[in-house]
PDB file of N, CA and C in Angstrom:
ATOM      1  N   UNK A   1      39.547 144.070 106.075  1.00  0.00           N
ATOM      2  CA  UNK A   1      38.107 144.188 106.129  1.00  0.00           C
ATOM      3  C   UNK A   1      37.490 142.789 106.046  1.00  0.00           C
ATOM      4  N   UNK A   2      36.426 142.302 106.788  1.00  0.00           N
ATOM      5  CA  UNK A   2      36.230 141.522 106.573  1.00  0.00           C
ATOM      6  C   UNK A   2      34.532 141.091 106.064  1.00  0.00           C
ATOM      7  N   UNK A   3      34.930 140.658 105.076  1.00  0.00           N
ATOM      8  CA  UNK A   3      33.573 140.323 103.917  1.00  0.00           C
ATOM      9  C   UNK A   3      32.486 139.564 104.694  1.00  0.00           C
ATOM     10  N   UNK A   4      31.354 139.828 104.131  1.00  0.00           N
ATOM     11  CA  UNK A   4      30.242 139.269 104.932  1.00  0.00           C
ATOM     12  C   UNK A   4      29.632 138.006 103.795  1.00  0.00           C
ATOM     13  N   UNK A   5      28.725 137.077 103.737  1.00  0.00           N
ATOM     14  CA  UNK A   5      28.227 136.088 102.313  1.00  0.00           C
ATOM     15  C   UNK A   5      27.677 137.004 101.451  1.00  0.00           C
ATOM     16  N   UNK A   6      26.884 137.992 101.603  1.00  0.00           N
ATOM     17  CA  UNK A   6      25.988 138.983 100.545  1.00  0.00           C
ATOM     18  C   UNK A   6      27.058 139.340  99.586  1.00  0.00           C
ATOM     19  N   UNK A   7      27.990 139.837  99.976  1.00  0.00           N
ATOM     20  CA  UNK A   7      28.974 140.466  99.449  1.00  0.00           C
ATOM     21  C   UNK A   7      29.830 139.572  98.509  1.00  0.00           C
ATOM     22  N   UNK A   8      30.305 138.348  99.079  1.00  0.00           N
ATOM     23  CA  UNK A   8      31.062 137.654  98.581  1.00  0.00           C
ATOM     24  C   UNK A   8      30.476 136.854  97.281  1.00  0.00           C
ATOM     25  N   UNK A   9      29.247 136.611  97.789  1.00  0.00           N
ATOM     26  CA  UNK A   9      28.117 135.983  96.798  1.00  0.00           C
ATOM     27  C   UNK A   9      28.094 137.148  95.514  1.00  0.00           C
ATOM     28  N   UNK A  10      28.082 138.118  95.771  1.00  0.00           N
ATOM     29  CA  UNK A  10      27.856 139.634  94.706  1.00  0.00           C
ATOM     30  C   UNK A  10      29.450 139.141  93.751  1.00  0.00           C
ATOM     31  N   UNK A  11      30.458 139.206  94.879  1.00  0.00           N
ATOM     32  CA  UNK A  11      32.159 139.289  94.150  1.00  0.00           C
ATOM     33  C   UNK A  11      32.023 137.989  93.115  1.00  0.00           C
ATOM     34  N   UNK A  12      31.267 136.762  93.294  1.00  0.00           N
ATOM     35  CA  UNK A  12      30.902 135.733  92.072  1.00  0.00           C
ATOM     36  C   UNK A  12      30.236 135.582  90.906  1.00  0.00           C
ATOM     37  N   UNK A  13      29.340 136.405  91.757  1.00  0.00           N
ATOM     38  CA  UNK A  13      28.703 136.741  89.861  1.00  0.00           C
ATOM     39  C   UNK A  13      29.211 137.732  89.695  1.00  0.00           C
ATOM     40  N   UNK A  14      29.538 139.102  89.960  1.00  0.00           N
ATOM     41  CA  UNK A  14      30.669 140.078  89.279  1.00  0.00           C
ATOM     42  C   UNK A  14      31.611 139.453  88.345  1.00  0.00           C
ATOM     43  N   UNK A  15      32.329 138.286  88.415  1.00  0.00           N
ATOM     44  CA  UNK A  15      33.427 137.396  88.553  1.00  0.00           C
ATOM     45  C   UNK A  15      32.817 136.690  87.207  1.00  0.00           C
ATOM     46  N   UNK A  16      31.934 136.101  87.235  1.00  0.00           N
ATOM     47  CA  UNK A  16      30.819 135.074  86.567  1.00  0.00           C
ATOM     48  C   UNK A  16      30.674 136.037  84.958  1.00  0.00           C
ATOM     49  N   UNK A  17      30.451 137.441  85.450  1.00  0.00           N
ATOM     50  CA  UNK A  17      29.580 137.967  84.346  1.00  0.00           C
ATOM     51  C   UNK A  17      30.915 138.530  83.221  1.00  0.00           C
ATOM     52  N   UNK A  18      31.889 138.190  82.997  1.00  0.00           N
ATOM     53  CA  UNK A  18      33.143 138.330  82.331  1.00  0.00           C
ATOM     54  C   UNK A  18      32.903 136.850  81.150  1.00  0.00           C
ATOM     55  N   UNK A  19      31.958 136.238  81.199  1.00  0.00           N
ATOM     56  CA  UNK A  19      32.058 134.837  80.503  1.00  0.00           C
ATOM     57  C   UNK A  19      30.354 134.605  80.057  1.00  0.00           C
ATOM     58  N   UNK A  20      30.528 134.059  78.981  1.00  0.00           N
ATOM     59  CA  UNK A  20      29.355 133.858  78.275  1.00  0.00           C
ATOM     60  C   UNK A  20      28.306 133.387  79.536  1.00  0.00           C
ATOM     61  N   UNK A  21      26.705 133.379  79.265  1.00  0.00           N
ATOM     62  CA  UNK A  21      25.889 132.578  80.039  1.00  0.00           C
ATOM     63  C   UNK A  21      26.039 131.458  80.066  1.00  0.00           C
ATOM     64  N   UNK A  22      25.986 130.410  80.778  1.00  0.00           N
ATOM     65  CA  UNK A  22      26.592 128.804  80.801  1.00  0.00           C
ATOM     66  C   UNK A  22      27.360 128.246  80.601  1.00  0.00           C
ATOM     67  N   UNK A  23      28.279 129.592  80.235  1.00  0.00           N
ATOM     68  CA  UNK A  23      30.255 128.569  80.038  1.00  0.00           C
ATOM     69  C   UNK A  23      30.599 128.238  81.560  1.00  0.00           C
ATOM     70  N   UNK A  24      30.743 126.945  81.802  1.00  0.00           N
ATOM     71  CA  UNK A  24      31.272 126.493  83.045  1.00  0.00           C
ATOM     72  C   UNK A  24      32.624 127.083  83.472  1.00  0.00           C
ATOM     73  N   UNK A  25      33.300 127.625  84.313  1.00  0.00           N
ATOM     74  CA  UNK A  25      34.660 127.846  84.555  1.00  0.00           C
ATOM     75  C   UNK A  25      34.828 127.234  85.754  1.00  0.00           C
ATOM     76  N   UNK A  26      36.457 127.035  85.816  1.00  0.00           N
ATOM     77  CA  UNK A  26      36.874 126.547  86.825  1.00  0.00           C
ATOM     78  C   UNK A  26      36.724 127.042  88.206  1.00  0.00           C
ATOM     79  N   UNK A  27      36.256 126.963  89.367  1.00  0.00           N
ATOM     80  CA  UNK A  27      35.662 127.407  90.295  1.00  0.00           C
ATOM     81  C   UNK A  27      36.640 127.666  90.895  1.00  0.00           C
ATOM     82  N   UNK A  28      38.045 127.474  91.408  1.00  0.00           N
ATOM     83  CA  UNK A  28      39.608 127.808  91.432  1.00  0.00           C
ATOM     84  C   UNK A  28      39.649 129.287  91.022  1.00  0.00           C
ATOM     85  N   UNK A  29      39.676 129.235  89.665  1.00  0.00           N
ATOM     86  CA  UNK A  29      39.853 130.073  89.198  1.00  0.00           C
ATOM     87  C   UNK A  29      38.755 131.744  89.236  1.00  0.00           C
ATOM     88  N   UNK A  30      37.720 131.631  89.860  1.00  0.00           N
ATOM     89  CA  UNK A  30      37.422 132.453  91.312  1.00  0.00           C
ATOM     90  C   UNK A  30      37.496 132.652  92.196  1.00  0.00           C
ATOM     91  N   UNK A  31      37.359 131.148  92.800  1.00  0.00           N
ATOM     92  CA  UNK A  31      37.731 131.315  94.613  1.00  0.00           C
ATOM     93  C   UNK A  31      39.397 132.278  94.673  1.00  0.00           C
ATOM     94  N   UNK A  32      40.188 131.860  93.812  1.00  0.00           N
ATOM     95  CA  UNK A  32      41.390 132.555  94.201  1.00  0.00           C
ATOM     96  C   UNK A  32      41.345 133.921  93.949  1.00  0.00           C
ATOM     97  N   UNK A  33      39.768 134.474  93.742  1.00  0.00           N
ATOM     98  CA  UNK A  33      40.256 136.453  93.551  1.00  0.00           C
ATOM     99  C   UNK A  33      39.064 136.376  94.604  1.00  0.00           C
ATOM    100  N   UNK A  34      38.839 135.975  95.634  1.00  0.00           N
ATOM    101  CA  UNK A  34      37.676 136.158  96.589  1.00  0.00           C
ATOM    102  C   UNK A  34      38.316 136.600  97.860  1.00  0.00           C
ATOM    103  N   UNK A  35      38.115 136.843  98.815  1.00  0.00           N
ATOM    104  CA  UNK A  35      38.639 137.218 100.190  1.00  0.00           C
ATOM    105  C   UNK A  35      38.908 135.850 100.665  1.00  0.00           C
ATOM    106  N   UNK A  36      39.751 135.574 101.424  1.00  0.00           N
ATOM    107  CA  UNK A  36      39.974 134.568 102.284  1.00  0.00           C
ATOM    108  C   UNK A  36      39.220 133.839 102.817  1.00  0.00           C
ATOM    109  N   UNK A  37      39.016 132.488 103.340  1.00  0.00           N
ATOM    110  CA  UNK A  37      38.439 131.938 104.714  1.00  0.00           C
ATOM    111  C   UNK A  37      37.316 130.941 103.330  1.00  0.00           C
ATOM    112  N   UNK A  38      38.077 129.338 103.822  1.00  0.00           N
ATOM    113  CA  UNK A  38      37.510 128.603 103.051  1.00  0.00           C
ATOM    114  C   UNK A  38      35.743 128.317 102.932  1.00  0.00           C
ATOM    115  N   UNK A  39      35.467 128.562 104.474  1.00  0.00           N
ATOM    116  CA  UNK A  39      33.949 129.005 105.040  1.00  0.00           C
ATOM    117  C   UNK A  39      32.610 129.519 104.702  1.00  0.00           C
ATOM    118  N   UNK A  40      33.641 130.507 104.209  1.00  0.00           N
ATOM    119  CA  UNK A  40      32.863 131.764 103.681  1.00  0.00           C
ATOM    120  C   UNK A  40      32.901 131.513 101.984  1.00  0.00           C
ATOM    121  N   UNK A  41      33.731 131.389 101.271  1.00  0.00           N
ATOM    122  CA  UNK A  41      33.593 131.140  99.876  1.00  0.00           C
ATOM    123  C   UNK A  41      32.390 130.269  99.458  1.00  0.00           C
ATOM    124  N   UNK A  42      32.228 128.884 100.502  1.00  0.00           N
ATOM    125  CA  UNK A  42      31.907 128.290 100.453  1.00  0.00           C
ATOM    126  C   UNK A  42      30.282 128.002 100.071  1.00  0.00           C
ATOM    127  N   UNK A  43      29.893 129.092 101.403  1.00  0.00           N
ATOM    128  CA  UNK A  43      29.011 129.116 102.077  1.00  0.00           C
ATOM    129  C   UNK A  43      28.499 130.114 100.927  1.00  0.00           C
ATOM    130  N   UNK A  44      28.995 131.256 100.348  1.00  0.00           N
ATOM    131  CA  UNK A  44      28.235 132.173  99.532  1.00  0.00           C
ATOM    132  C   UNK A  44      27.700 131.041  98.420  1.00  0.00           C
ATOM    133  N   UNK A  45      29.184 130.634  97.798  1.00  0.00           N
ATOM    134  CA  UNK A  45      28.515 129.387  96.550  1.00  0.00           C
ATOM    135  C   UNK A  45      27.583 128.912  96.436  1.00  0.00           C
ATOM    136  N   UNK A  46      27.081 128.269  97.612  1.00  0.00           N
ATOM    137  CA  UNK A  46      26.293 127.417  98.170  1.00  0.00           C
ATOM    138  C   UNK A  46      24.839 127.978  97.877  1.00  0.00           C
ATOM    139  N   UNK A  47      24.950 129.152  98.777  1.00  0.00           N
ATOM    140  CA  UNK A  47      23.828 130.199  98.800  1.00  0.00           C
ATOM    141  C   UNK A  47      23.060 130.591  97.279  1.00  0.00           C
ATOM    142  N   UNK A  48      24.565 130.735  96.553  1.00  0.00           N
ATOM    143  CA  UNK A  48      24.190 131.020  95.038  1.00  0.00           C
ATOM    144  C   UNK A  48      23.251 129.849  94.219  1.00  0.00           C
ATOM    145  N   UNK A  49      23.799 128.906  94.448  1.00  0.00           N
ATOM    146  CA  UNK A  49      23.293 127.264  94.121  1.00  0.00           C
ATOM    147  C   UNK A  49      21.801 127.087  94.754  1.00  0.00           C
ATOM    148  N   UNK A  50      21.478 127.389  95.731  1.00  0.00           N
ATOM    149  CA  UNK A  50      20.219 127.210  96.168  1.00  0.00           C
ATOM    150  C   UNK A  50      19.632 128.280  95.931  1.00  0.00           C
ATOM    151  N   UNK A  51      20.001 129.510  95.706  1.00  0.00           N
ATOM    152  CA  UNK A  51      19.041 130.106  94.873  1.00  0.00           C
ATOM    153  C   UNK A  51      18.891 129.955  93.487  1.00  0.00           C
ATOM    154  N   UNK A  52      19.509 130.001  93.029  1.00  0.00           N
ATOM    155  CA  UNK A  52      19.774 129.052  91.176  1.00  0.00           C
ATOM    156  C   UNK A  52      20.249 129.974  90.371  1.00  0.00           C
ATOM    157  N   UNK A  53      21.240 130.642  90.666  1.00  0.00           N
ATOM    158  CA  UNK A  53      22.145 131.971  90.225  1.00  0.00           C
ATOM    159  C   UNK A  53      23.107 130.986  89.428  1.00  0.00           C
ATOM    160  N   UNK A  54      23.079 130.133  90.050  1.00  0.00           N
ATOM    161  CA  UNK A  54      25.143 129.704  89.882  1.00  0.00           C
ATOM    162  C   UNK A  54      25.096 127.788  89.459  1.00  0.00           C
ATOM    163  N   UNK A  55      25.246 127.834  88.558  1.00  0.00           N
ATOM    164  CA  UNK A  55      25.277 126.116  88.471  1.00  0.00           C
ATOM    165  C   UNK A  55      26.049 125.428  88.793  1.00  0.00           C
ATOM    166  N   UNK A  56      26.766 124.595  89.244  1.00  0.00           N
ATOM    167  CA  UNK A  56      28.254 123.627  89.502  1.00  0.00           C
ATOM    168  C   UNK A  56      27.919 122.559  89.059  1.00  0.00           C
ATOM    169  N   UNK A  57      29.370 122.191  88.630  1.00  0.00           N
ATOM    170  CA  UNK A  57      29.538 120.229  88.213  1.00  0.00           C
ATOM    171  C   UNK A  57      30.804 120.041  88.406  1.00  0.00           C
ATOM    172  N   UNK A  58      31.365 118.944  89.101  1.00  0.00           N
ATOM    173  CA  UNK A  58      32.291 118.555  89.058  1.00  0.00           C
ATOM    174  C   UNK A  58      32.785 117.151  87.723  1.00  0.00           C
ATOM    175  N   UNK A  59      34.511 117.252  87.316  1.00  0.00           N
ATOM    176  CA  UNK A  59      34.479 116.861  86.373  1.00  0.00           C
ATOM    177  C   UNK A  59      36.118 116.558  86.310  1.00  0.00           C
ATOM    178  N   UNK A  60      35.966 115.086  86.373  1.00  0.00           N
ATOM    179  CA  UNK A  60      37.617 114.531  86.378  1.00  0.00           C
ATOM    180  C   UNK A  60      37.884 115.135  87.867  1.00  0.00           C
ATOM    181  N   UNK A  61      37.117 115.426  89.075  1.00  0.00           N
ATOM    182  CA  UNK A  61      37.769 115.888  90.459  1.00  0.00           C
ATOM    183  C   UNK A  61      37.972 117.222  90.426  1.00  0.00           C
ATOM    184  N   UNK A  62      37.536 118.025  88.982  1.00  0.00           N
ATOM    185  CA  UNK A  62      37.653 119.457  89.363  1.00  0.00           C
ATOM    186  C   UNK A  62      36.073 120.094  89.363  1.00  0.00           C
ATOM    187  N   UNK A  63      35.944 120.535  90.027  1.00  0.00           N
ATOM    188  CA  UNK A  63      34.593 121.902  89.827  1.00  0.00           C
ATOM    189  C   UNK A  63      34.663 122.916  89.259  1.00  0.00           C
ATOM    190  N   UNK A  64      33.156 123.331  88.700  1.00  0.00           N
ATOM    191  CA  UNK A  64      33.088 123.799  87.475  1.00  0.00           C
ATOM    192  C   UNK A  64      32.043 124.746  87.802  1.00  0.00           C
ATOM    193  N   UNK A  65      31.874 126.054  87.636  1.00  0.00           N
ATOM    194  CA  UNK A  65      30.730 126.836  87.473  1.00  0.00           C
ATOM    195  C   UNK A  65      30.339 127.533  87.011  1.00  0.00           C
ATOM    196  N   UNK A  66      28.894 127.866  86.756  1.00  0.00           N
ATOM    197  CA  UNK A  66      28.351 128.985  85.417  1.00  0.00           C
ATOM    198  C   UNK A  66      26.906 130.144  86.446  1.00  0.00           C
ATOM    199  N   UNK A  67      27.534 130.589  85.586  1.00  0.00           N
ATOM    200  CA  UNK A  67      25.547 131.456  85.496  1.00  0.00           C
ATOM    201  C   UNK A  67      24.819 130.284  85.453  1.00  0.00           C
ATOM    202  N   UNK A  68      23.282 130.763  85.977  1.00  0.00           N
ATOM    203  CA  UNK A  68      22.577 129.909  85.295  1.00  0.00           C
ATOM    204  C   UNK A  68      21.811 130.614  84.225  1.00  0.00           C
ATOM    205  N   UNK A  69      21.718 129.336  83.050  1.00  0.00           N
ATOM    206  CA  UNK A  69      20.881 129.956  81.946  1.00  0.00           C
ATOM    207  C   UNK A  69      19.566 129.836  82.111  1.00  0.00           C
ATOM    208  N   UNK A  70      18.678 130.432  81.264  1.00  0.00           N
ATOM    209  CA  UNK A  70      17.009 130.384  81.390  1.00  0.00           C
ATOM    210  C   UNK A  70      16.580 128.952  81.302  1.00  0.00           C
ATOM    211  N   UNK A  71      17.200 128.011  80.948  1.00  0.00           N
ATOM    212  CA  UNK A  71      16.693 126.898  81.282  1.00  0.00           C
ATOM    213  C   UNK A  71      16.878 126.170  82.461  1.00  0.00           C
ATOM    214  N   UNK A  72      18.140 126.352  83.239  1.00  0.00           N
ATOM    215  CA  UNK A  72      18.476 125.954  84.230  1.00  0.00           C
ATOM    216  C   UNK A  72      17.455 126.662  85.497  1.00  0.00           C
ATOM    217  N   UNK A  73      17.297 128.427  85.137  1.00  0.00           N
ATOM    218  CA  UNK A  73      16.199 128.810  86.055  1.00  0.00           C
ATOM    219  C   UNK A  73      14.688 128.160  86.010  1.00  0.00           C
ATOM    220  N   UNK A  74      14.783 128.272  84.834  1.00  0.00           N
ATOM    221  CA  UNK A  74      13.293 127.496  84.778  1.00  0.00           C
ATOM    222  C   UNK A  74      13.385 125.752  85.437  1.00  0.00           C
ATOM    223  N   UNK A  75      14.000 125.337  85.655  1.00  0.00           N
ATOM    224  CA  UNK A  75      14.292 123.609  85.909  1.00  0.00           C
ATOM    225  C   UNK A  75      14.304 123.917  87.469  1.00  0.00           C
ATOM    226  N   UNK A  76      14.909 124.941  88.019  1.00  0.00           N
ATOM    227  CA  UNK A  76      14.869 125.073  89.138  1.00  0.00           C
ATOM    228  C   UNK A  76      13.745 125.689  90.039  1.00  0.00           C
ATOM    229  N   UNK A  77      13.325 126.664  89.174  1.00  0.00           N
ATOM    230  CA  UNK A  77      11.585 127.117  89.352  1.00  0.00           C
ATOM    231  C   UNK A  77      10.451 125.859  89.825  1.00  0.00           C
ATOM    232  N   UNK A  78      10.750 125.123  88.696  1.00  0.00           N
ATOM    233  CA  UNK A  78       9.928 124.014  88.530  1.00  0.00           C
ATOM    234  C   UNK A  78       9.746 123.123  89.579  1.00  0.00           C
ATOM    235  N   UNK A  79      11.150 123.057  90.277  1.00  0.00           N
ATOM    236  CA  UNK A  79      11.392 122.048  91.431  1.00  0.00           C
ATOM    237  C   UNK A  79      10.980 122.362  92.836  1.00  0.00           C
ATOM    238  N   UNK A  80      10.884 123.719  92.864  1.00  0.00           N
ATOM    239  CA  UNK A  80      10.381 124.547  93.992  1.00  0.00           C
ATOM    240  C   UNK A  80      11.128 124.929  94.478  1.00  0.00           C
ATOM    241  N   UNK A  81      11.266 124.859  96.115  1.00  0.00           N
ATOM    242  CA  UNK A  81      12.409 125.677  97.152  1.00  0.00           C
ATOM    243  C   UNK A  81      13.485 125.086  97.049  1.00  0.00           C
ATOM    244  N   UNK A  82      13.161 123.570  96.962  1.00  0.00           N
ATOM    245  CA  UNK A  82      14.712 122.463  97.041  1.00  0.00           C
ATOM    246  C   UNK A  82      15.322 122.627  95.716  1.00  0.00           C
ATOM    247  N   UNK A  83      16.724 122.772  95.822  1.00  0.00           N
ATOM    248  CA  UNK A  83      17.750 122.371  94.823  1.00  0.00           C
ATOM    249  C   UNK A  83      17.138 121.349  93.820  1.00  0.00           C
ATOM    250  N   UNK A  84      17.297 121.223  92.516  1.00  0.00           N
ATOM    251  CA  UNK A  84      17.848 120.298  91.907  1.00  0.00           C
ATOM    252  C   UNK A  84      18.837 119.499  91.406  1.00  0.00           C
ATOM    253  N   UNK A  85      19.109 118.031  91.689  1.00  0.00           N
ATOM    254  CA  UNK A  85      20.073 117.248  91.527  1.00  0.00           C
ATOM    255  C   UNK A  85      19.704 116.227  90.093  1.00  0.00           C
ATOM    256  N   UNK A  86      20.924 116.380  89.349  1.00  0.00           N
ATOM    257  CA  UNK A  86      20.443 115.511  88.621  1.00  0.00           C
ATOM    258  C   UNK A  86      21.798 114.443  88.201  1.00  0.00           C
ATOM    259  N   UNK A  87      21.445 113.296  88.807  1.00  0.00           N
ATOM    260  CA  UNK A  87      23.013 112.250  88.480  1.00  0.00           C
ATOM    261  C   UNK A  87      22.483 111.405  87.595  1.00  0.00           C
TER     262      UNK A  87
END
């Protein structure tokens, strides 16, 4: 069968909601229970991130991701349509 982003995006926070709000996890350690096709994982993440569901950081070369917490929504509220980056 092959998964569409709505779906796959859903299988991450399903995935996500097993772990406190804002505990970062290893992003590995989802992608490997997701359907195939590096593309598509990708692309849902992504989706999640610009809507402000899903936080990432990379760290020592690995990536890292959480829920986002009420502060992170609110930071992202704040910023408007565009992402926030903060280095």
């Amino acid at each position: 069968m092959i998964e569409n982003h709505s779906s796959v995006e859903q299988m991450i926070l399903d995935a996500l909601q097993s772990y406190p709000e804002g505990e970062m996890v290893p992003w590995a350690r989802i992608r490997d229970t997701l359907p195939a096709g590096f593309w598509l994982r990708l692309t849902a993440l992504g989706a999640l991130v610009e809507h402000g569901d899903v936080e990432t950081v990379k760290v020592r070369g690995r990536n890292y991701i959480a829920r986002a917490d009420s502060f992170s929504r609110a930071a992202y509220r704040a910023a408007g349509s565009s992402a926030l980056v903060l280095a």
